[in-house]
Protein backbone atom coordinates (compact mmCIF):
# COMPACT_ATOMS: atom_id res chain seq x y z
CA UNK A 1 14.63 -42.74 -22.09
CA UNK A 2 17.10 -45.00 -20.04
CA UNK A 3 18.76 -44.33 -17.00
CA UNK A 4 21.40 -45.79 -15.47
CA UNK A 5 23.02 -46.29 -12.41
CA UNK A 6 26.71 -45.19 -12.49
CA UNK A 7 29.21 -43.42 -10.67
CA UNK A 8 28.66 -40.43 -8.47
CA UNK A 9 30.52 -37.93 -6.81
CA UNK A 10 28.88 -36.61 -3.30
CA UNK A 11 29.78 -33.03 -3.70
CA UNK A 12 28.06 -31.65 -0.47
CA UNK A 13 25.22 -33.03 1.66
CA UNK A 14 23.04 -30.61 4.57
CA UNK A 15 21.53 -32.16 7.26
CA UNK A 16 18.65 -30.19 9.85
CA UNK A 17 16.82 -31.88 12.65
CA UNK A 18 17.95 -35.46 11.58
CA UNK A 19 18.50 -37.48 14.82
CA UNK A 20 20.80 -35.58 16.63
CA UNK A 21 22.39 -33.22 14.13
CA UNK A 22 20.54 -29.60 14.51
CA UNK A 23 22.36 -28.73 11.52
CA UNK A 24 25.59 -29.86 9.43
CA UNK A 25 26.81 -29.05 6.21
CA UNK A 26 29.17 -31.82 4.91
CA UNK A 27 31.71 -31.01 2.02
CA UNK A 28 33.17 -34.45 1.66
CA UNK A 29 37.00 -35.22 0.20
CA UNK A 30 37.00 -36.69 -3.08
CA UNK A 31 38.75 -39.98 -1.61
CA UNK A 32 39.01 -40.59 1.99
CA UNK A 33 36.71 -39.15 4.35
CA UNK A 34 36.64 -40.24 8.34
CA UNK A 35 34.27 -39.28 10.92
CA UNK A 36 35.24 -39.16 14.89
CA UNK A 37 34.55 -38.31 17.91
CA UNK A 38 32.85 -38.36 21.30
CA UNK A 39 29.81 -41.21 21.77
CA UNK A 40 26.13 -39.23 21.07
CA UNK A 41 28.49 -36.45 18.91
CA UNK A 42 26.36 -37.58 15.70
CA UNK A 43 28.25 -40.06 13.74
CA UNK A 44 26.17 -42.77 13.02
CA UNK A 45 23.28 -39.82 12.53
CA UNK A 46 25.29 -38.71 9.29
CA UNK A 47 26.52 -42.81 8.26
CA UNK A 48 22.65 -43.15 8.80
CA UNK A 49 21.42 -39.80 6.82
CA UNK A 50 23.54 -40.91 3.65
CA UNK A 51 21.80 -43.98 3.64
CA UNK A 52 18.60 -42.52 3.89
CA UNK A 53 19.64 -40.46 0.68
CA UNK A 54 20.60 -43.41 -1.36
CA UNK A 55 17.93 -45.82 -0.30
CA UNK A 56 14.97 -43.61 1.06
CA UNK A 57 14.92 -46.03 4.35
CA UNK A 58 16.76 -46.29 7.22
CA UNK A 59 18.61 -49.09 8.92
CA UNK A 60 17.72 -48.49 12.37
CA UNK A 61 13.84 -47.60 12.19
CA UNK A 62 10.99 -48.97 10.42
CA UNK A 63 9.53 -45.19 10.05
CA UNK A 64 11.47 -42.55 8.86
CA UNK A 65 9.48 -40.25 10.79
CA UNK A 66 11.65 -41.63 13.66
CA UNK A 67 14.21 -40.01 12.63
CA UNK A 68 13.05 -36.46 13.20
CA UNK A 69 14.58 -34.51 15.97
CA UNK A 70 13.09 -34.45 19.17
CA UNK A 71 10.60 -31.70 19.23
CA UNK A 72 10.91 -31.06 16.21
CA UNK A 73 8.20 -31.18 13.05
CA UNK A 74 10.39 -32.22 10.18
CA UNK A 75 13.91 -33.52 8.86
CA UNK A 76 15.78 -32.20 5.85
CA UNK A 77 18.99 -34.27 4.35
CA UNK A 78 20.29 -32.84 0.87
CA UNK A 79 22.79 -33.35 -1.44
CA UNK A 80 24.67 -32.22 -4.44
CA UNK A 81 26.19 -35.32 -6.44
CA UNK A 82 27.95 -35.07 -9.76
CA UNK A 83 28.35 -38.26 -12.23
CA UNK A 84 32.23 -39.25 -12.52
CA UNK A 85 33.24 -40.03 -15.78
C-alpha cells in the first residue's frame, strides 16, 4: 500500500484545554480565513493547535504537555479533513 501526501481540505477542527482556548469549534472557509482580536484572546493558541495537528510538535515548547491548560489534566485538538481532488 502507498500513501501519499496530497491536498486536503480542513473541514472543522475542536480544540479543549489547549493553551488558552477552554473550548472552540472552528468551521474554516474554504479560501480565506483570518483570525483577530484582543492580545491573550487565543490566536496564536489555534495558529499553534493546527500545527500541532499537522506536525505532532509544537513551535513554542519542547513538550507538548506544555501545552495543556492550566489546571487542567489533558488537551484535545481534532479535525475533520477531506482530500481535494
Amino acid at each position: 500500500m502507498t500513501i501519499t501526501a496530497g491536498r486536503v481540505f480542513l473541514e472543522r477542527f475542536h480544540l479543549r484545554n489547549f493553551r488558552n482556548v477552554e473550548a472552540s469549534l472552528v468551521e474554516p472557509a474554504r479560501r480565506l480565513n483570518v483570525f483577530f482580536g484582543d492580545n491573550g484572546q487565543g490566536k496564536t493558541s489555534v495558529i499553534e493547535a493546527l500545527y500541532v495537528l499537522a506536525t505532532t510538535r509544537s513551535f513554542r515548547c519542547q513538550k507538548l504537555g506544555e501545552t495543556v491548560r492550566e489546571g487542567e489534566t489533558h488537551a484535545e485538538v481534532r479535525a475533520r479533513v477531506s482530500a481535494l481532488g
